[in-house]
N, C-alpha and C. Protein backbone atom coordinates (compact mmCIF):
# COMPACT_ATOMS: atom_id res chain seq x y z
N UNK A 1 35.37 50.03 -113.81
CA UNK A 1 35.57 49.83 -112.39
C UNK A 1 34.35 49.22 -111.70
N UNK A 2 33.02 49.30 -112.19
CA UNK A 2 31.91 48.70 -111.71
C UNK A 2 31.68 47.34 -111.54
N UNK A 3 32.17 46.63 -112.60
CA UNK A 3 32.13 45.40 -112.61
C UNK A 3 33.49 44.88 -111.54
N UNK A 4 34.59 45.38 -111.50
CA UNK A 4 35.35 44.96 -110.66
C UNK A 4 34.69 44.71 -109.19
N UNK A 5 33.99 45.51 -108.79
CA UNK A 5 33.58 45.51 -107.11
C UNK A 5 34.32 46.65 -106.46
N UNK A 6 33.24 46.83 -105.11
CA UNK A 6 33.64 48.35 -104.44
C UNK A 6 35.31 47.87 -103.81
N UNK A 7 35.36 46.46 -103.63
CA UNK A 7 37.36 46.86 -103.59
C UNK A 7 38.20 47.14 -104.47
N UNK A 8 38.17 47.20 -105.57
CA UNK A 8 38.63 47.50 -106.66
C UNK A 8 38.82 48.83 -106.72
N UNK A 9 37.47 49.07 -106.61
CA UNK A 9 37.33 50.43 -106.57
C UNK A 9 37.93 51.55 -105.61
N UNK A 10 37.89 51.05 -104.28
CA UNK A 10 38.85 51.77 -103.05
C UNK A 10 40.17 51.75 -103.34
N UNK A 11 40.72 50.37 -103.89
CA UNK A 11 42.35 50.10 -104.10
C UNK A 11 42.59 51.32 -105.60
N UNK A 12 41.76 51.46 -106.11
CA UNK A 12 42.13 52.60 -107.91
C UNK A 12 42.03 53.67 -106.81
N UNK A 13 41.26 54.18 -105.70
CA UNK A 13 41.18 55.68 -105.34
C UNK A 13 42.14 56.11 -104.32
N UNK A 14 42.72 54.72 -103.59
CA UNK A 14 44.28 54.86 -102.95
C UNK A 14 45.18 55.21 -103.74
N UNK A 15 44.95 54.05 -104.77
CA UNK A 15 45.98 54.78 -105.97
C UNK A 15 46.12 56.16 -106.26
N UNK A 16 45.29 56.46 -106.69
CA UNK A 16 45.13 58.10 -106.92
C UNK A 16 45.55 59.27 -105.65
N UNK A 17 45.18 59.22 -104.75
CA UNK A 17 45.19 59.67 -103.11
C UNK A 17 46.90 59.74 -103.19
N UNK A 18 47.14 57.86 -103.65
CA UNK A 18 49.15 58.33 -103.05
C UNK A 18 49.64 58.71 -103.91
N UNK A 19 49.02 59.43 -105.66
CA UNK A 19 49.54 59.83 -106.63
C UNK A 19 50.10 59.26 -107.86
N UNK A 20 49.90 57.98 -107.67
CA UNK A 20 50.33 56.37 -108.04
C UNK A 20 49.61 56.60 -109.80
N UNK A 21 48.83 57.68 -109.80
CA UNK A 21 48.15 57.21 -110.67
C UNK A 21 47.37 58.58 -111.27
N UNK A 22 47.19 59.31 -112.02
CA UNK A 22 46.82 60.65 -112.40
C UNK A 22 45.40 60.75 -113.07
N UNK A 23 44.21 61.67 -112.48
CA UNK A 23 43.30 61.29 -112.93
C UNK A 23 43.02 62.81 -114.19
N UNK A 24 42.10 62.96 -114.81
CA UNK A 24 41.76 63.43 -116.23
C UNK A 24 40.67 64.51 -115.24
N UNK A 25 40.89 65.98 -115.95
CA UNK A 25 40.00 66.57 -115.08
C UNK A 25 38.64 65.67 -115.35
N UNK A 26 38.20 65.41 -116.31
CA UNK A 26 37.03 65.06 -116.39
C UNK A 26 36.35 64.13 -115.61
N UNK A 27 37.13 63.04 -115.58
CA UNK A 27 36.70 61.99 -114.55
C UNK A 27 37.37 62.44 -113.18
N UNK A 28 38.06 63.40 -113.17
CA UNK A 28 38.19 63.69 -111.41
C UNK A 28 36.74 64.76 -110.98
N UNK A 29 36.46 65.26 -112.29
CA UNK A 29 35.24 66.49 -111.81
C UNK A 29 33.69 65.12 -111.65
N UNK A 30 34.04 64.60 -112.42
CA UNK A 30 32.67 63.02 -112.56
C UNK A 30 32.67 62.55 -110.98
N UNK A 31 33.63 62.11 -110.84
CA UNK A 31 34.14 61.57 -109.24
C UNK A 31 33.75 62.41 -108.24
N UNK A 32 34.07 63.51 -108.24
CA UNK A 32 33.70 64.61 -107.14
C UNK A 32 32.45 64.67 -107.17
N UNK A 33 31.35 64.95 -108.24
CA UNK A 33 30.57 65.41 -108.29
C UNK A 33 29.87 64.05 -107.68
N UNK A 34 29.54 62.64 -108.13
CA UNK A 34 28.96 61.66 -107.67
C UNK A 34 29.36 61.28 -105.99
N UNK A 35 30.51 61.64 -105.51
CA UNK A 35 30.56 61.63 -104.13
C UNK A 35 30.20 63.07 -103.68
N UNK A 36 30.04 64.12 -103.86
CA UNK A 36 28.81 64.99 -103.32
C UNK A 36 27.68 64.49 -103.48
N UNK A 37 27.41 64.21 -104.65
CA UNK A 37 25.44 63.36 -105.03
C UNK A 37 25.16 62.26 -103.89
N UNK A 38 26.17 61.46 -103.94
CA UNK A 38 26.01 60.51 -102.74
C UNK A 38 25.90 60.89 -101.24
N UNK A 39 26.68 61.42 -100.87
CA UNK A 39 26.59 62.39 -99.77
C UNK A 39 26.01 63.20 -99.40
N UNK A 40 25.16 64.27 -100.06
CA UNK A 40 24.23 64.78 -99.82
C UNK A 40 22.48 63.55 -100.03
N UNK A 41 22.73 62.63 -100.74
CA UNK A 41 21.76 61.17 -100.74
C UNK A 41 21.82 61.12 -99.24
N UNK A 42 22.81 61.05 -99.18
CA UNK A 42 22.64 60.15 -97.47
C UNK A 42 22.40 60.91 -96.43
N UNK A 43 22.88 62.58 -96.32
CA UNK A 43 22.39 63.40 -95.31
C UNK A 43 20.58 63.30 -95.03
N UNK A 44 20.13 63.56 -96.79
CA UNK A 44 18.94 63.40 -97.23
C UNK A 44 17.94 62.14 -96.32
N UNK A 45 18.75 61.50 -96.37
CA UNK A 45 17.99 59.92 -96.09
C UNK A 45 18.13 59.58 -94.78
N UNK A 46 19.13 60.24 -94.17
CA UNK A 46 19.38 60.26 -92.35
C UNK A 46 17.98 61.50 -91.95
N UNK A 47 18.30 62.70 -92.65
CA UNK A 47 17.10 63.79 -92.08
C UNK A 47 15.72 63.07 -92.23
N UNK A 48 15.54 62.13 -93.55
CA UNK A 48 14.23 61.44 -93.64
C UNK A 48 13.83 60.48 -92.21
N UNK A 49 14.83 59.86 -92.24
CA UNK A 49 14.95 58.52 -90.85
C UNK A 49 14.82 58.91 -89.81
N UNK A 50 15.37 60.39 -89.96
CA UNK A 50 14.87 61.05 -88.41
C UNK A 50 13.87 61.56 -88.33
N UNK A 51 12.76 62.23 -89.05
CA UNK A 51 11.86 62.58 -88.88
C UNK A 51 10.62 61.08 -88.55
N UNK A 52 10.82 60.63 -89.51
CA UNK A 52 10.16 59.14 -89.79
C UNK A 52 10.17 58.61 -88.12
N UNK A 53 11.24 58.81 -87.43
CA UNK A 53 11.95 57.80 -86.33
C UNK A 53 11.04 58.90 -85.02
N UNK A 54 11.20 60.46 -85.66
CA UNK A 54 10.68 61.27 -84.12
C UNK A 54 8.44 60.77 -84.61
N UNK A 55 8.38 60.55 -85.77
CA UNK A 55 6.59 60.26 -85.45
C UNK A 55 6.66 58.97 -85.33
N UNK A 56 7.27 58.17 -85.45
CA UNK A 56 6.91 56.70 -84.76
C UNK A 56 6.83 56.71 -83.48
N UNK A 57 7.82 57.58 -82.73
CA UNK A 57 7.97 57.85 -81.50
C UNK A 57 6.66 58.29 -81.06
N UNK A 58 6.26 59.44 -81.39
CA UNK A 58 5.24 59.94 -81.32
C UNK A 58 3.71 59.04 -81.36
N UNK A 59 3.72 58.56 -82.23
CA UNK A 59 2.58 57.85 -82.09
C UNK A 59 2.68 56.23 -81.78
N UNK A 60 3.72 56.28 -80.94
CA UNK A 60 3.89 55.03 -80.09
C UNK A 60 3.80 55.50 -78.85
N UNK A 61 3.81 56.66 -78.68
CA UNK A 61 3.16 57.39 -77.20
C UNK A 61 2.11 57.99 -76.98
N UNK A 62 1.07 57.67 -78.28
CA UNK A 62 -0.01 57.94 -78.51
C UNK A 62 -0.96 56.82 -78.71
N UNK A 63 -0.27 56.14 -79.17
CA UNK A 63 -1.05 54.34 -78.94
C UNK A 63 -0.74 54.17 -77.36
N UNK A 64 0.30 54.38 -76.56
CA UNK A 64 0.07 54.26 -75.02
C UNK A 64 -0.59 54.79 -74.46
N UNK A 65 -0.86 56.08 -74.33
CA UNK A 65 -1.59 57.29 -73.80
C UNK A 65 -3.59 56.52 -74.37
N UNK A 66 -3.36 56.33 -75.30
CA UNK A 66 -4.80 55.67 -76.14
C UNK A 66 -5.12 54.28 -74.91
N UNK A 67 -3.84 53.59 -75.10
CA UNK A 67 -4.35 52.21 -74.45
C UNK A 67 -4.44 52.26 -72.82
N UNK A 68 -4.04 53.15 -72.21
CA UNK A 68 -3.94 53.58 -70.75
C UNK A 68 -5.36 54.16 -70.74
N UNK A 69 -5.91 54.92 -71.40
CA UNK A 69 -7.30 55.78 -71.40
C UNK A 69 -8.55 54.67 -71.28
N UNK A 70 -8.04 54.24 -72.30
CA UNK A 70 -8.92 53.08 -72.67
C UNK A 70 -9.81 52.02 -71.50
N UNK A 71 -8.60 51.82 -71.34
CA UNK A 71 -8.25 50.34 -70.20
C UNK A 71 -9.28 51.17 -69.17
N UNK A 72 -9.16 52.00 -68.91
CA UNK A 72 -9.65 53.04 -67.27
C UNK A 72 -11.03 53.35 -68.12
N UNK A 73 -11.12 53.71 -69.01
CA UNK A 73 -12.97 53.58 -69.60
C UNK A 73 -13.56 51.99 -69.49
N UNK A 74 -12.57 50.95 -69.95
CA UNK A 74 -13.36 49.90 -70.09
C UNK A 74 -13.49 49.92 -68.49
N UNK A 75 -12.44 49.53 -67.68
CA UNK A 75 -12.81 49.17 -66.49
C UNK A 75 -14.05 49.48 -65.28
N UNK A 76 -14.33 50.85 -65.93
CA UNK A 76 -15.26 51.41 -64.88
C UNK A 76 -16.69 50.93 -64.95
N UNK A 77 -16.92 50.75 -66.73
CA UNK A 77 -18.37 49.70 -66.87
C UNK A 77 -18.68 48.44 -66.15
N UNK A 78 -17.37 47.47 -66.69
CA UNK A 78 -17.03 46.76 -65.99
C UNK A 78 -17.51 46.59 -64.47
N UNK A 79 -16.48 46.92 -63.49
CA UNK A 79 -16.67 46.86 -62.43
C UNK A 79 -18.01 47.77 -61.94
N UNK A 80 -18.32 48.62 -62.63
CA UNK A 80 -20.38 48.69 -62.07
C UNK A 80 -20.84 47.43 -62.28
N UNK A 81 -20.52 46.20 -63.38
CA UNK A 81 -21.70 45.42 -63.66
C UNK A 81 -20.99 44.45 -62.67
N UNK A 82 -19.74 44.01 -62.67
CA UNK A 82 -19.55 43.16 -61.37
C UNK A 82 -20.40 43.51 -59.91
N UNK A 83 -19.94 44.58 -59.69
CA UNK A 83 -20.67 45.29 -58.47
C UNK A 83 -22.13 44.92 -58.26
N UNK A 84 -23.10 45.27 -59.37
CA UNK A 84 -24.37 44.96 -59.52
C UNK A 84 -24.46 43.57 -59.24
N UNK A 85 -23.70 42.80 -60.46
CA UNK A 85 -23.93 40.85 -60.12
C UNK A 85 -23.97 40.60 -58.95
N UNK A 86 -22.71 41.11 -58.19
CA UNK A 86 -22.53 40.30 -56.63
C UNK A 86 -23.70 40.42 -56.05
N UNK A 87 -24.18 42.34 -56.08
CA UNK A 87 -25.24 42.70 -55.25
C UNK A 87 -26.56 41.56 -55.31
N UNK A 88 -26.48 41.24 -56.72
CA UNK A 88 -27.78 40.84 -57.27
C UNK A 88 -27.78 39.46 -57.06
N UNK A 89 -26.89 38.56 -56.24
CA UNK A 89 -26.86 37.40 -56.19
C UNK A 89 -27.36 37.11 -54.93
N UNK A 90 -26.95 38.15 -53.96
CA UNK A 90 -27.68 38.67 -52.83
C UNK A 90 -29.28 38.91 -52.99
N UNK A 91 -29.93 37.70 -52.40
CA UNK A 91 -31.23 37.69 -52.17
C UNK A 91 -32.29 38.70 -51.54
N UNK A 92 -31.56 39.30 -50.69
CA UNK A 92 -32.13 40.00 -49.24
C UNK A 92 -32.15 41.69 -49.76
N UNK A 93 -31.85 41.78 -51.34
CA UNK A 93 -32.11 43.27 -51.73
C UNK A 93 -33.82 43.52 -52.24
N UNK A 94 -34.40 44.28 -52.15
CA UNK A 94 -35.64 44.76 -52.48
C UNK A 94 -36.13 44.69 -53.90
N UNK A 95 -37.34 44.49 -54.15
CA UNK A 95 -37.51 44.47 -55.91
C UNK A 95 -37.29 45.44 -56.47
N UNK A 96 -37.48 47.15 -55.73
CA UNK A 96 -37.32 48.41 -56.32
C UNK A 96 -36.04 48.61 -56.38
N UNK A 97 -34.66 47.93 -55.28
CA UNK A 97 -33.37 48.10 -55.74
C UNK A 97 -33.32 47.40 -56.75
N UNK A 98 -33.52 46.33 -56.75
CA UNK A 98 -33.17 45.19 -57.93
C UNK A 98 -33.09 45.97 -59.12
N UNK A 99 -34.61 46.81 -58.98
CA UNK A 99 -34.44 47.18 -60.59
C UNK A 99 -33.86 48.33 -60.81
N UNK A 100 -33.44 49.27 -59.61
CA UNK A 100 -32.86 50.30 -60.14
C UNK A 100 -31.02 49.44 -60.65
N UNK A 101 -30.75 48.78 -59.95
CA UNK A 101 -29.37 48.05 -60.43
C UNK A 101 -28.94 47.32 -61.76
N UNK A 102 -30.31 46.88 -62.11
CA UNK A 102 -30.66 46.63 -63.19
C UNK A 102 -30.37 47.67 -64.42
N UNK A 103 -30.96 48.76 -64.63
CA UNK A 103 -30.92 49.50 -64.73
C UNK A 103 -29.56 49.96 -64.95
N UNK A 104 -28.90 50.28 -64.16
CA UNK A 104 -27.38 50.85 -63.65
C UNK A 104 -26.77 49.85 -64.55
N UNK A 105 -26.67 48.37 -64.37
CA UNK A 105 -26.10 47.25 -65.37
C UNK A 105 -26.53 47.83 -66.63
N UNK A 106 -27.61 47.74 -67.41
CA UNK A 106 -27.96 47.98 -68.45
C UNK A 106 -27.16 49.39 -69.04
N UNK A 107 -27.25 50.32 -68.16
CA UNK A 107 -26.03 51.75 -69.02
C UNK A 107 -24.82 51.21 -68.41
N UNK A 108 -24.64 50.58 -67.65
CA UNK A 108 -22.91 49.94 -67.46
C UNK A 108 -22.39 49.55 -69.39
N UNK A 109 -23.26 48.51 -68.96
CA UNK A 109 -22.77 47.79 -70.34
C UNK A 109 -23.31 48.77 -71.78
N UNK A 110 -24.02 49.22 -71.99
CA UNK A 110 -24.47 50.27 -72.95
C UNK A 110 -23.02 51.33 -73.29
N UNK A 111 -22.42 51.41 -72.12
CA UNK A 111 -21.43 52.59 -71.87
C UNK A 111 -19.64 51.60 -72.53
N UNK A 112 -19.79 50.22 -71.93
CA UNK A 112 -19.18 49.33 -72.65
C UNK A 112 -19.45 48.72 -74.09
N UNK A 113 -20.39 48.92 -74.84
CA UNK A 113 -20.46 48.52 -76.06
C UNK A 113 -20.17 49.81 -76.85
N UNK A 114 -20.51 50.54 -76.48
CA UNK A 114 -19.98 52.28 -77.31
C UNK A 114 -18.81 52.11 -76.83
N UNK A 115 -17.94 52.13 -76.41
CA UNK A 115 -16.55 52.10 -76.46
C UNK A 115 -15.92 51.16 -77.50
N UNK A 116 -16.33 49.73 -76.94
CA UNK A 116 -15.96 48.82 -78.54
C UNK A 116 -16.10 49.04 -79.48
N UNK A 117 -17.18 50.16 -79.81
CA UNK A 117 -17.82 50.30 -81.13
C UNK A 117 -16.55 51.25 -81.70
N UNK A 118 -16.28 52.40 -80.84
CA UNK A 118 -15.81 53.35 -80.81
C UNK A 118 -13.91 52.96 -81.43
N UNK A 119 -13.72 51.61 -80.47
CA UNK A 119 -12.59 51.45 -80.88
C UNK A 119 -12.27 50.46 -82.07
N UNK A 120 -13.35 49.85 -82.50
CA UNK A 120 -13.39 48.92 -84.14
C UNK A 120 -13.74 50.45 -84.71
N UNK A 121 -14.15 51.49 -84.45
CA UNK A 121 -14.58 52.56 -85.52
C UNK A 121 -12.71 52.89 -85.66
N UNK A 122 -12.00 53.21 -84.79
CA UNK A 122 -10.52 53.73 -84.66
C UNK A 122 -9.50 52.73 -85.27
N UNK A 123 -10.11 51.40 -85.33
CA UNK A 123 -9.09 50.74 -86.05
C UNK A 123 -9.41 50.66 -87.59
N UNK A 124 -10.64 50.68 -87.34
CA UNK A 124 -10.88 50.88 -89.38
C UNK A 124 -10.94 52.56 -89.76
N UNK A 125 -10.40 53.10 -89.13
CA UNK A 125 -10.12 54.57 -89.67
C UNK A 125 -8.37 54.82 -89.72
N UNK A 126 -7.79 53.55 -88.94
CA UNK A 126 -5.90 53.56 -88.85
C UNK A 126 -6.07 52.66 -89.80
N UNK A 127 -6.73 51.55 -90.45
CA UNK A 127 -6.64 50.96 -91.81
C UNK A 127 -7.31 51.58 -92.88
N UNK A 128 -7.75 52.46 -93.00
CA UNK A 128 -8.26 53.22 -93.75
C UNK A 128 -9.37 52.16 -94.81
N UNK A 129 -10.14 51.61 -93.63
CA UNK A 129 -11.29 50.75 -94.32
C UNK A 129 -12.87 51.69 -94.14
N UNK A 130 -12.69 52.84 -93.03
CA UNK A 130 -14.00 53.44 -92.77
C UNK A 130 -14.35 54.11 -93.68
N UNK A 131 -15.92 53.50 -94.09
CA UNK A 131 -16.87 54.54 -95.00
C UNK A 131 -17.74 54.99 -95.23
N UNK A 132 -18.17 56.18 -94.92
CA UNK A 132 -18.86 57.13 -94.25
C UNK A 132 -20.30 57.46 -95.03
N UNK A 133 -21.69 57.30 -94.71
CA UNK A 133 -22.96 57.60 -95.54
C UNK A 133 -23.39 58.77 -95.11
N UNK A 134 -23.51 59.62 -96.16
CA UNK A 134 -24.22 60.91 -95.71
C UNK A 134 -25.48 60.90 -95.84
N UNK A 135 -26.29 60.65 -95.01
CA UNK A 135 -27.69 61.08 -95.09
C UNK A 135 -28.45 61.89 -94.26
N UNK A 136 -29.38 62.57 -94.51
CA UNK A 136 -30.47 63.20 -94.23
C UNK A 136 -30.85 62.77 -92.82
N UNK A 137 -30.66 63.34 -91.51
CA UNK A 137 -31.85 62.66 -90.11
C UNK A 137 -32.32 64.00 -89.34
N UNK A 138 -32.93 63.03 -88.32
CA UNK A 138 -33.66 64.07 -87.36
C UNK A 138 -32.57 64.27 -86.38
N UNK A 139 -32.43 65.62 -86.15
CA UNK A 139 -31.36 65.98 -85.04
C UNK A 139 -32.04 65.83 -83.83
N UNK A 140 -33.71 66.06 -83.63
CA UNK A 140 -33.98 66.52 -82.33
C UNK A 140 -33.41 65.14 -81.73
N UNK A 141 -34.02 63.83 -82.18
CA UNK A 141 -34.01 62.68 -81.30
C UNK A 141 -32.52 62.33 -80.79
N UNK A 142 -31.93 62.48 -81.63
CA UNK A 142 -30.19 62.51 -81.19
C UNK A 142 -30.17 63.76 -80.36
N UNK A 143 -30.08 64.94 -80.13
CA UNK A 143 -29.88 66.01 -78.86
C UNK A 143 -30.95 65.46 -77.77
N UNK A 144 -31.77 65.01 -77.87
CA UNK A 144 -32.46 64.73 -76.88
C UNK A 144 -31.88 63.63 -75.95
N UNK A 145 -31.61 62.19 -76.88
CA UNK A 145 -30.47 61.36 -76.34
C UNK A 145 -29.03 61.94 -75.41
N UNK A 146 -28.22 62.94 -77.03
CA UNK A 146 -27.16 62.96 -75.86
C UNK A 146 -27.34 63.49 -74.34
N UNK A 147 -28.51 64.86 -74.12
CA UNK A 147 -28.96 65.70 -73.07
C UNK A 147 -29.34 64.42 -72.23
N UNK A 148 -30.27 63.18 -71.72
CA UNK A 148 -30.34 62.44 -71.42
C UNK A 148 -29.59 61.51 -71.33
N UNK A 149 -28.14 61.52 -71.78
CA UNK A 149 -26.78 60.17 -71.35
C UNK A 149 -26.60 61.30 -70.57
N UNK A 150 -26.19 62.86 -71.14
CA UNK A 150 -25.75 63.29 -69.92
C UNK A 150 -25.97 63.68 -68.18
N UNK A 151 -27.40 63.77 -68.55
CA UNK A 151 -27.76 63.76 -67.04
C UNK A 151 -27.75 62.22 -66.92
N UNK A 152 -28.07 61.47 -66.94
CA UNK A 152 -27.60 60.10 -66.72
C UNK A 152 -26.34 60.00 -65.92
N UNK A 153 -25.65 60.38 -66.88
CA UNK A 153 -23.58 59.81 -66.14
C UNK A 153 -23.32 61.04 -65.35
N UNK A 154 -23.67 62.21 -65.49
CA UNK A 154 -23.45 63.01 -64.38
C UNK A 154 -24.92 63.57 -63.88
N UNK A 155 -25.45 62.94 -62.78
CA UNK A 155 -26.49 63.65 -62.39
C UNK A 155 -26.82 64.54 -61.26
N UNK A 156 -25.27 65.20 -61.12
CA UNK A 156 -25.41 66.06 -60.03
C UNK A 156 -25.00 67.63 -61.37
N UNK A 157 -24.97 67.34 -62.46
CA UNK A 157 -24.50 68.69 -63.43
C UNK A 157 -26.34 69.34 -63.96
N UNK A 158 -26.61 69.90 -63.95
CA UNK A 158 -27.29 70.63 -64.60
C UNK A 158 -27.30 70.77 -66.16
N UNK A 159 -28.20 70.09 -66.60
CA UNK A 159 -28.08 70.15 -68.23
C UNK A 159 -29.31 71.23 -69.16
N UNK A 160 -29.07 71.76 -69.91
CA UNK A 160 -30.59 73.02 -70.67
C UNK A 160 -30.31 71.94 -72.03
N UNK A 161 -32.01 72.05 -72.07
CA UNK A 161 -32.18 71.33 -73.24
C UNK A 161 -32.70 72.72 -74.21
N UNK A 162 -32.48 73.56 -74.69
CA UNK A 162 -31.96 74.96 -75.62
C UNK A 162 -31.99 74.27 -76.98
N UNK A 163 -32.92 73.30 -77.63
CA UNK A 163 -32.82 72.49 -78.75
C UNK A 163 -33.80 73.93 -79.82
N UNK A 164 -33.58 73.91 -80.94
CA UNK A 164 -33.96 75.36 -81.67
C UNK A 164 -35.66 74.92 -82.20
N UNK A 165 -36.31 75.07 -82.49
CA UNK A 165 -37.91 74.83 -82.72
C UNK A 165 -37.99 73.91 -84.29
N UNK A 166 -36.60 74.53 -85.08
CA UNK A 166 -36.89 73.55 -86.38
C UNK A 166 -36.67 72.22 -86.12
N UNK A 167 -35.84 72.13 -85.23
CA UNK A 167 -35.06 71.00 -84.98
C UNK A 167 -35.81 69.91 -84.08
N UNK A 168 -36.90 70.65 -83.33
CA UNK A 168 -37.56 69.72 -82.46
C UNK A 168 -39.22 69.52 -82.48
């Protein structure tokens, strides 16, 4: 019946259905059993498609939620360093503003290149190209940094620098 084709095959199981035609327990128990196998295949493969179908979902509302975040981090560097340019095109500001704006530009954009970095680090960790060196450093100079971005970007918070004596 295989080589005939699946009409062949429907027209022999009408046959059988209108009685036209008497099947052998054996090949009626063969028959049954391969249309359960098939049928439970396909429940199998719908429960797969659905799970498959609810995390695509999922992390297609997680690539939005990502690219909405994003957009509102890049923008805010951004528009400090616009802000600064205009100011700074403006002649009639003082040399001590100048340079505090300066300044302000310089962690604008500092605050914009760690993000890029951040997000070529996120795309070679979703291609699974990131690879990681373990080595040996000094912690103090890194806690000292982050304690200093943070009073930086928030300088109305109160920060303790509580760094342990080995470490510094």
């Amino acid at each position: 019946l295989k080589e005939d084709g699946p009409d062949a095959v429907l027209r022999a199981i009408r046959a059988v259905l209108d009685g036209n035609v008497a099947l052998s327990h054996r090949i009626g128990s063969e028959l049954a059993e391969r249309l359960v196998s098939e049928s439970t295949q396909r429940r199998d493969i719908e429960a797969a498609l659905s799970t498959v179908s609810e995390r695509l979902e999922s992390l297609t509302t997680a690539k939005a939620d990502f690219l909405a975040n994003i957009s509102h981090e890049l923008r805010t560097p951004v528009t400090v360093a616009k802000g600064i340019a205009y100011l700074l095109k403006n002649r009639g500001i003082p040399e001590q503003e100048q340079l505090e704006f300066l300044g302000q530009l310089d962690g604008a954009l500092d605050k914009l290149m760690l993000l890029i970095e951040e997000m070529l680090t996120i795309a070679d960790l979703d291609r699974g190209t990131l690879t990681l060196k373990v080595t040996e450093c000094d912690l103090a100079p890194i806690l000292h940094h982050v304690a200093d971005e943070m009073n930086r970007q928030y300088p109305n918070m109160r920060i303790r620098r509580d760094i342990p004596k080995e470490l510094a």
